[in-house]
Protein backbone atom coordinates (compact mmCIF):
# COMPACT_ATOMS: atom_id res chain seq x y z
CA UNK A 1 3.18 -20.17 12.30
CA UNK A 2 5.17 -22.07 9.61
CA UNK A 3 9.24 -21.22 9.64
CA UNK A 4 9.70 -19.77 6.25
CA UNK A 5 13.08 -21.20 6.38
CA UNK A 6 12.80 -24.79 7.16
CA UNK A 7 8.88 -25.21 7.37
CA UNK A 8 8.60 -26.52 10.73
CA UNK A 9 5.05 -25.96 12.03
CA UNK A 10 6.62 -25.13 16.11
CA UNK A 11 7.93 -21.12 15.82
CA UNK A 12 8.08 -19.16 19.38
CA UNK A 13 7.18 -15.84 20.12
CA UNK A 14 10.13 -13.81 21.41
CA UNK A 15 8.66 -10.38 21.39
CA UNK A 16 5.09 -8.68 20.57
CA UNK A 17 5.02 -4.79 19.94
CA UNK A 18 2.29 -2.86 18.26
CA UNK A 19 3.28 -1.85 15.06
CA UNK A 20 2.09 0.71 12.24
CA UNK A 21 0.59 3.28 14.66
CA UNK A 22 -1.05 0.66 16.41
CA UNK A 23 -3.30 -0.81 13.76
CA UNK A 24 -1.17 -4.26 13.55
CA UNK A 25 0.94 -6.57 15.79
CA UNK A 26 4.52 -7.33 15.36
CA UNK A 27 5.67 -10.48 16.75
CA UNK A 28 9.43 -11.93 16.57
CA UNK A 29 9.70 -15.05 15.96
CA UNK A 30 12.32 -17.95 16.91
CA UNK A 31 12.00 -21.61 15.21
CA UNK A 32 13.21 -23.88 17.43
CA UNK A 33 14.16 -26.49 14.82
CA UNK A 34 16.66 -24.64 12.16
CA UNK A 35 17.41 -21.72 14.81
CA UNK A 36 15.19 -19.07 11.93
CA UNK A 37 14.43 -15.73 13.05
CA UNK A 38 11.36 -14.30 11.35
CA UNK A 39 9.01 -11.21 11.72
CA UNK A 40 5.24 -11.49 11.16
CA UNK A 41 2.92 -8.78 11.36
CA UNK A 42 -1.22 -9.34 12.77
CA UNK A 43 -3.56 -7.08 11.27
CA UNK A 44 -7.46 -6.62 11.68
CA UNK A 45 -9.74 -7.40 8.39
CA UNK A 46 -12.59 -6.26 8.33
CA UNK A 47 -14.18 -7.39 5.35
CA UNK A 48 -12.15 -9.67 2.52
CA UNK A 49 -12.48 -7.38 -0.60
CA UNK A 50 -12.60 -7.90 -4.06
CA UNK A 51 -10.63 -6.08 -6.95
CA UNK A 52 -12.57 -5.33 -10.41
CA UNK A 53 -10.08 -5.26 -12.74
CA UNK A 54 -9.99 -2.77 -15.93
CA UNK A 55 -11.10 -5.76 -18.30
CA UNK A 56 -14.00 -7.19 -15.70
CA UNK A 57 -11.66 -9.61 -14.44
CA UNK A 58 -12.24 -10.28 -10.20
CA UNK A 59 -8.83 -10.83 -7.83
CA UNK A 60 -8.55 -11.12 -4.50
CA UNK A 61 -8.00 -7.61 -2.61
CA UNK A 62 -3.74 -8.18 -2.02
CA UNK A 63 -2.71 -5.69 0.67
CA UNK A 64 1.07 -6.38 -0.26
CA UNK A 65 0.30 -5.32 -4.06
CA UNK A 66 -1.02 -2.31 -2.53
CA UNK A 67 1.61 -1.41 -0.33
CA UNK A 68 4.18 -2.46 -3.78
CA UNK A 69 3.02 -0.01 -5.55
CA UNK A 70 2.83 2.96 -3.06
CA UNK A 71 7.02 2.02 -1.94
CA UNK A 72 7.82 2.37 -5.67
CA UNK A 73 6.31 5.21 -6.15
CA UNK A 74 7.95 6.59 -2.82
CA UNK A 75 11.51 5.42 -3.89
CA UNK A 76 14.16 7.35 -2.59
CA UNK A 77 11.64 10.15 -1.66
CA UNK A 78 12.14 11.66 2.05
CA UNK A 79 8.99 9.83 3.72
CA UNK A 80 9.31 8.21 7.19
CA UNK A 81 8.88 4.21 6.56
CA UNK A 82 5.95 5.02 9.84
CA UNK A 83 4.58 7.55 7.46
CA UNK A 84 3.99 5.30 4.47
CA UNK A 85 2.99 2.56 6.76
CA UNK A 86 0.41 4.77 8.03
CA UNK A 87 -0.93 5.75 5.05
CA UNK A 88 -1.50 2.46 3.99
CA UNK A 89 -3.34 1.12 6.43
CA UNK A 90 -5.56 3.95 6.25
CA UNK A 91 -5.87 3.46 3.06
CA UNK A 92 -6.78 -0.43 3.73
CA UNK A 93 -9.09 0.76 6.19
CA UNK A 94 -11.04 3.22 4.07
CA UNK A 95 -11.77 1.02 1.44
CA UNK A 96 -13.12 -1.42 4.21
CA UNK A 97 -15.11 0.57 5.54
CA UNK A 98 -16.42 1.32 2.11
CA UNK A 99 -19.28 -1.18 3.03
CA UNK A 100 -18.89 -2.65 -0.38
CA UNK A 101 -16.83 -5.89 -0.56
CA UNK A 102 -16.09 -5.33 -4.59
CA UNK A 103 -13.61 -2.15 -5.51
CA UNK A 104 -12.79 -1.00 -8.42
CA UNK A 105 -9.64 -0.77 -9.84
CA UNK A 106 -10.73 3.13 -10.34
CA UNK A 107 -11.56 3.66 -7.00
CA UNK A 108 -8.49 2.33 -5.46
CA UNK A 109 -6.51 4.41 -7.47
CA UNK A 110 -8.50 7.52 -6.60
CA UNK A 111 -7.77 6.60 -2.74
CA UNK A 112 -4.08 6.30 -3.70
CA UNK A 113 -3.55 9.13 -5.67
CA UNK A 114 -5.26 11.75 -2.80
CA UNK A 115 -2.96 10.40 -0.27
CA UNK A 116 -0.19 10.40 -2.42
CA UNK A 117 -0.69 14.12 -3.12
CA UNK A 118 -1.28 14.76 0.34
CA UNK A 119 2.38 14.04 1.40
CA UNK A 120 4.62 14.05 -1.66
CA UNK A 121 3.99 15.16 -5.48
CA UNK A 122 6.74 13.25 -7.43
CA UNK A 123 5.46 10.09 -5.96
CA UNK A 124 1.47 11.18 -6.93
CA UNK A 125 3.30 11.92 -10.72
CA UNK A 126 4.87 8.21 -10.44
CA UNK A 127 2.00 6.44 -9.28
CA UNK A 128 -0.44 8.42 -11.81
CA UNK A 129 2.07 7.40 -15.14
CA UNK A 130 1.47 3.94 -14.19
CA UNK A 131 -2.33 4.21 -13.09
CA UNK A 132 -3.38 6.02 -16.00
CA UNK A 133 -0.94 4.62 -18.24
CA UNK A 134 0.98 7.89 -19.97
CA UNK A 135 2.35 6.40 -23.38
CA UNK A 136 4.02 9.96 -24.03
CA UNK A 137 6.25 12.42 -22.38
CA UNK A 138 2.96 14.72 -23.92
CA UNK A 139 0.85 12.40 -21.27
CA UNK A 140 3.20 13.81 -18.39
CA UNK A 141 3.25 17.68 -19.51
CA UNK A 142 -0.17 17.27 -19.96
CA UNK A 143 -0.95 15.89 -16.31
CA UNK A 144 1.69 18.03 -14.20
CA UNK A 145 0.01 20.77 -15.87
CA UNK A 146 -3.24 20.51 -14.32
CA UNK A 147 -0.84 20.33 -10.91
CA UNK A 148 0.38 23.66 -11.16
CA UNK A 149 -2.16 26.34 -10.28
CA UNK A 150 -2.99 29.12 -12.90
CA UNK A 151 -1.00 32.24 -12.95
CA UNK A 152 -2.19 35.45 -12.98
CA UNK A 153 -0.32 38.32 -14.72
CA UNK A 154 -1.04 41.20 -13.14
């Protein structure tokens, strides 16, 4: 593994641990030439996926991008870092298990938005205004009322 620091090709490993509810590795790491510590994490792919973009274009699945998204929408929300780490990786792993190796944009975002709702709402709102692209507060009034259930008046 490179040294992010100085590049040097010759990093130890000072300490392995499973990480993410033991879906990844997480290995410490020591360059022996500029003194860098570093943390890498070792994950299982199953399948490299492809994104279809909203206008057709085709990217590289990006895991990181992914994971981008989800923390900003989770900002300063009370969710365990395990939690959201979790979730992502199960959300990796569902789409790879998808048996397709080309996702749509649209399904991604489904997969996001469900597990978003499942463990906070403010963060599903967040991640919804961006990934269906509200214009207007109308947009948002509009979507958090299809959140609330009907009332009856009795």
């Amino acid at each position: 593994m490179r040294c992010p620091f100085c590049g040097n090709v010759d990093t130890q490993v000072k300490d392995s641990r499973p990480a993410e509810d033991h879906v990844a590795i997480r290995r410490r790491r020591f360059c022996s030439a500029c003194g860098g510590r570093f943390t890498t994490y070792e994950r299982v792919q199953l399948r490299d996926l492809v994104v279809i973009k909203r206008s057709g274009k085709r990217e590289d699945f990006d895991r990181d991008k992914l994971e981008r998204s989800i923390r900003i929408a989770l900002q300063k929300r009370p969710i365990e870092i395990d939690r959201i780490d979790q979730m992502i990786s199960g959300i990796v792993r569902r789409l790879e298990s998808m048996g397709e190796t080309d996702i749509s944009y649209e399904k991604i975002g489904e997969i996001v938005m469900e597990s978003l709702a499942r463990i906070d709402t403010v963060a599903y709102v967040r991640f919804a205004s961006v990934y269906k692209n509200f214009q207007a507060a109308d947009d948002f009034e509009d979507f958090v009322h299809e959140l609330r259930p009907p009332t009856t008046d009795e």
